[in-house]
Protein backbone atom coordinates (compact mmCIF):
# COMPACT_ATOMS: atom_id res chain seq x y z
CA UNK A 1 11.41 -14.23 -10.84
CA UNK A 2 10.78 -10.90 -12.88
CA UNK A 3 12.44 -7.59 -11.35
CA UNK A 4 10.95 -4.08 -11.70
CA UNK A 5 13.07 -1.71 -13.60
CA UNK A 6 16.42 0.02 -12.06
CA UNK A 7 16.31 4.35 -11.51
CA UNK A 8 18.24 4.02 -14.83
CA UNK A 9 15.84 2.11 -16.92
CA UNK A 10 13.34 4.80 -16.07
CA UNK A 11 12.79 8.32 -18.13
CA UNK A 12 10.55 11.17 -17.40
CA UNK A 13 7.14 10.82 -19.15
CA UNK A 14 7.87 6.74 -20.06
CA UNK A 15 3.70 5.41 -19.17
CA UNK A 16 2.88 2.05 -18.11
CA UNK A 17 -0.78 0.57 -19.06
CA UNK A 18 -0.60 -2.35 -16.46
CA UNK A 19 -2.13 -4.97 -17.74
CA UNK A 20 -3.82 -6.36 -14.40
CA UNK A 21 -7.36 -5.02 -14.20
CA UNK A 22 -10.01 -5.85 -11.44
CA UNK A 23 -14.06 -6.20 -10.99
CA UNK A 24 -14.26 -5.13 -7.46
CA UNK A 25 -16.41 -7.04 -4.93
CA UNK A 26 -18.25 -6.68 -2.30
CA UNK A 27 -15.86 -9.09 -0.40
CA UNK A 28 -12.87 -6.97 -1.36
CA UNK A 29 -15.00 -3.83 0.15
CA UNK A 30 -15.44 -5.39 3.31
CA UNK A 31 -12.09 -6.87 4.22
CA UNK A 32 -10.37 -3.84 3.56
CA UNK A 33 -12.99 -1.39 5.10
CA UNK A 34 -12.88 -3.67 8.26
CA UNK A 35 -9.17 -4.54 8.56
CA UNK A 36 -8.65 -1.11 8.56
CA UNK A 37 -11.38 -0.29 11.28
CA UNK A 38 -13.20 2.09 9.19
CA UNK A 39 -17.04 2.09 10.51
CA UNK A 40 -17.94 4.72 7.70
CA UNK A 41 -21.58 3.39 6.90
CA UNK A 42 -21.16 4.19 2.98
CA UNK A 43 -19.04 1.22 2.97
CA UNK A 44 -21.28 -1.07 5.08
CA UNK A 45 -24.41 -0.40 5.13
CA UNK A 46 -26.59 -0.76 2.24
CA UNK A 47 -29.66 0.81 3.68
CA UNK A 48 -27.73 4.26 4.78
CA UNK A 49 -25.86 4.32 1.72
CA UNK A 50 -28.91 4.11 -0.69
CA UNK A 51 -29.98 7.33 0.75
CA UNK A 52 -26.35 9.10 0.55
CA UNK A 53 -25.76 11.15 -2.05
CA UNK A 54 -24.17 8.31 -4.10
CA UNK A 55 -27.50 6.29 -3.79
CA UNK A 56 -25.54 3.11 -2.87
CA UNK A 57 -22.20 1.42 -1.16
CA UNK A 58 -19.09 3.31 -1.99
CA UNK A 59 -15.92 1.73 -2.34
CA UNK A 60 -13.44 2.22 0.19
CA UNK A 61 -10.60 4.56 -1.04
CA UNK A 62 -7.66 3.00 0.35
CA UNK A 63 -9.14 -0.51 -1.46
CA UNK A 64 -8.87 1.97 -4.93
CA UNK A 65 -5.13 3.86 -4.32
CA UNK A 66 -3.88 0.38 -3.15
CA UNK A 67 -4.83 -1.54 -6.14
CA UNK A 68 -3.11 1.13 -8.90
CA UNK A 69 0.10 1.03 -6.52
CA UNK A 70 -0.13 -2.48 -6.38
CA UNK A 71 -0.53 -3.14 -9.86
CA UNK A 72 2.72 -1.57 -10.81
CA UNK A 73 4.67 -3.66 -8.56
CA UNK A 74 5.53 -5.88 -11.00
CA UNK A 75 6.44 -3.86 -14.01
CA UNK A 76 8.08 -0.95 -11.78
CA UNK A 77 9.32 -1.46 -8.52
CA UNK A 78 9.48 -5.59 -7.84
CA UNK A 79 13.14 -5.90 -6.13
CA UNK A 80 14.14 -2.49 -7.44
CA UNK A 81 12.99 0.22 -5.04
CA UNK A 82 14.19 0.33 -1.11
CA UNK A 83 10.37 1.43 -0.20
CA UNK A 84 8.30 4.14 -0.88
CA UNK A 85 9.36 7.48 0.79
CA UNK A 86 6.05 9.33 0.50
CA UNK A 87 2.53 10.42 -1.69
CA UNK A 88 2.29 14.24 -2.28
CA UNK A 89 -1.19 14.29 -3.46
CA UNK A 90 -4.27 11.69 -4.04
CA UNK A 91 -7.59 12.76 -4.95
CA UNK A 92 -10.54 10.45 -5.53
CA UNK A 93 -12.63 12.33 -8.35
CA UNK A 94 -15.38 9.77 -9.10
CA UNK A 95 -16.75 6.97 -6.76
CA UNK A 96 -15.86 3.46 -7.26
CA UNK A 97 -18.60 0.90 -6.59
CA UNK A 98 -19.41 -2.92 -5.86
CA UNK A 99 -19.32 -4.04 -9.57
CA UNK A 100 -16.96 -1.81 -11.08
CA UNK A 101 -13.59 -2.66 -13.28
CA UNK A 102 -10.34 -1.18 -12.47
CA UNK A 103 -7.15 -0.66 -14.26
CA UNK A 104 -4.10 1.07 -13.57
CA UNK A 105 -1.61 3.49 -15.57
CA UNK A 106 1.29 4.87 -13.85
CA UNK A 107 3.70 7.67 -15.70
CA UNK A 108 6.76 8.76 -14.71
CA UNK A 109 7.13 12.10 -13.95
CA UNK A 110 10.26 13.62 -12.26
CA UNK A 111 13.56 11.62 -11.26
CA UNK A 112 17.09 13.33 -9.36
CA UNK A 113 19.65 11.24 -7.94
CA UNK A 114 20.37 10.47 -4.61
CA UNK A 115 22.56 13.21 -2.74
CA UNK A 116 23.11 10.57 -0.16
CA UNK A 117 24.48 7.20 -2.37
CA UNK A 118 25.35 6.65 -5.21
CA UNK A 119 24.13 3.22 -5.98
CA UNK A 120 20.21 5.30 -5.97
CA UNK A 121 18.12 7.49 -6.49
CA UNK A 122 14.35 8.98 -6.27
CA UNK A 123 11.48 8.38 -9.01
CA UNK A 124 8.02 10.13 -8.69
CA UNK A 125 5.25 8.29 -9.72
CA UNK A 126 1.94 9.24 -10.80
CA UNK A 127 -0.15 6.38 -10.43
CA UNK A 128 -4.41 7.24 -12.18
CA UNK A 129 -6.78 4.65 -11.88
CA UNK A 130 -9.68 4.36 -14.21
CA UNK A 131 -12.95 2.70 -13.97
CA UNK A 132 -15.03 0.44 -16.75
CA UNK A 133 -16.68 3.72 -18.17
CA UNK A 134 -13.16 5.31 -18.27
CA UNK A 135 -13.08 7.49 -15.64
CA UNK A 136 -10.73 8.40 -13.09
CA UNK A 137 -11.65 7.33 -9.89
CA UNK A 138 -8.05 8.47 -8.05
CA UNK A 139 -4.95 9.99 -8.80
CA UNK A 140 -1.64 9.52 -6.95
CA UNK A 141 1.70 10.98 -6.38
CA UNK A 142 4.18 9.00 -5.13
CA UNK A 143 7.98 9.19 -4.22
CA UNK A 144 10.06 5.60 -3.98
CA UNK A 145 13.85 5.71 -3.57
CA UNK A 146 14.87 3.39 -6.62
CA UNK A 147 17.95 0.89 -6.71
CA UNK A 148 20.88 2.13 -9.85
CA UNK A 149 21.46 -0.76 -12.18
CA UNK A 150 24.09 -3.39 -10.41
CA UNK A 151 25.63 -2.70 -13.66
């Protein structure tokens, strides 16, 4: 099984392209948009949406800041992190739609030791999320308390 990286193995401005991208469908739009009980019609409902300002379905948000935390699991935080302890800021600056391709990049951009243990410490992400076109469709700040190297 492959591990994410210890608090040590990460440094201030390291970037990680993840290499998992995603076409999202209009499956993945409704399962999250109803598992989440979120009746907001500009998921839904074709008809409303088409006369929205977007001019059709919107992607859910949570669908889009899920899937660039999710796809740096693997190469971050898989084993190594004892769970996230908050996001400071997310912002959504472009739509994502039924058809689009996403990819992930997460940097690293503060760290600080734990004042608490010593076997830890606290990493902040920023996780961006691009679309087909290149775009950035959300932006995310995130805190996780991080495992030290077992040594």
């Amino acid at each position: 099984m492959s591990r994410g990286k210890y608090y040590d193995e990460l440094s201030v401005g390291d970037v990680y392209e993840h290499p998992i991208t995603r076409t999202v469908t209009e499956t993945d739009n409704l399962f999250i948009t109803t598992l989440t009980h979120n009746p907001q019609p500009l998921h839904l409902d074709k008809e409303f949406s088409k006369e929205s300002v977007h001019g059709s379905i919107i992607v859910n948000s949570f669908f889009t800041l899920a899937f660039v935390v999710g796809v740096s699991v693997s190469e971050l935080t898989l084993g190594t992190t004892l769970g996230n302890l908050g996001f400071e800021k997310v912002t959504f600056p472009a739509p994502v739609r039924i058809g689009d391709t996403l990819k992930g990049v997460t940097e690293v951009v503060d760290k600080r030791e734990s004042k608490s243990n010593q076997n830890r410490g606290i990493v902040w992400f920023e996780h961006r999320g691009y679309n087909q076109k290149g775009e950035l469709v959300v932006q995310a700040k995130r805190a996780a308390l991080m495992l030290k190297s077992p040594e």
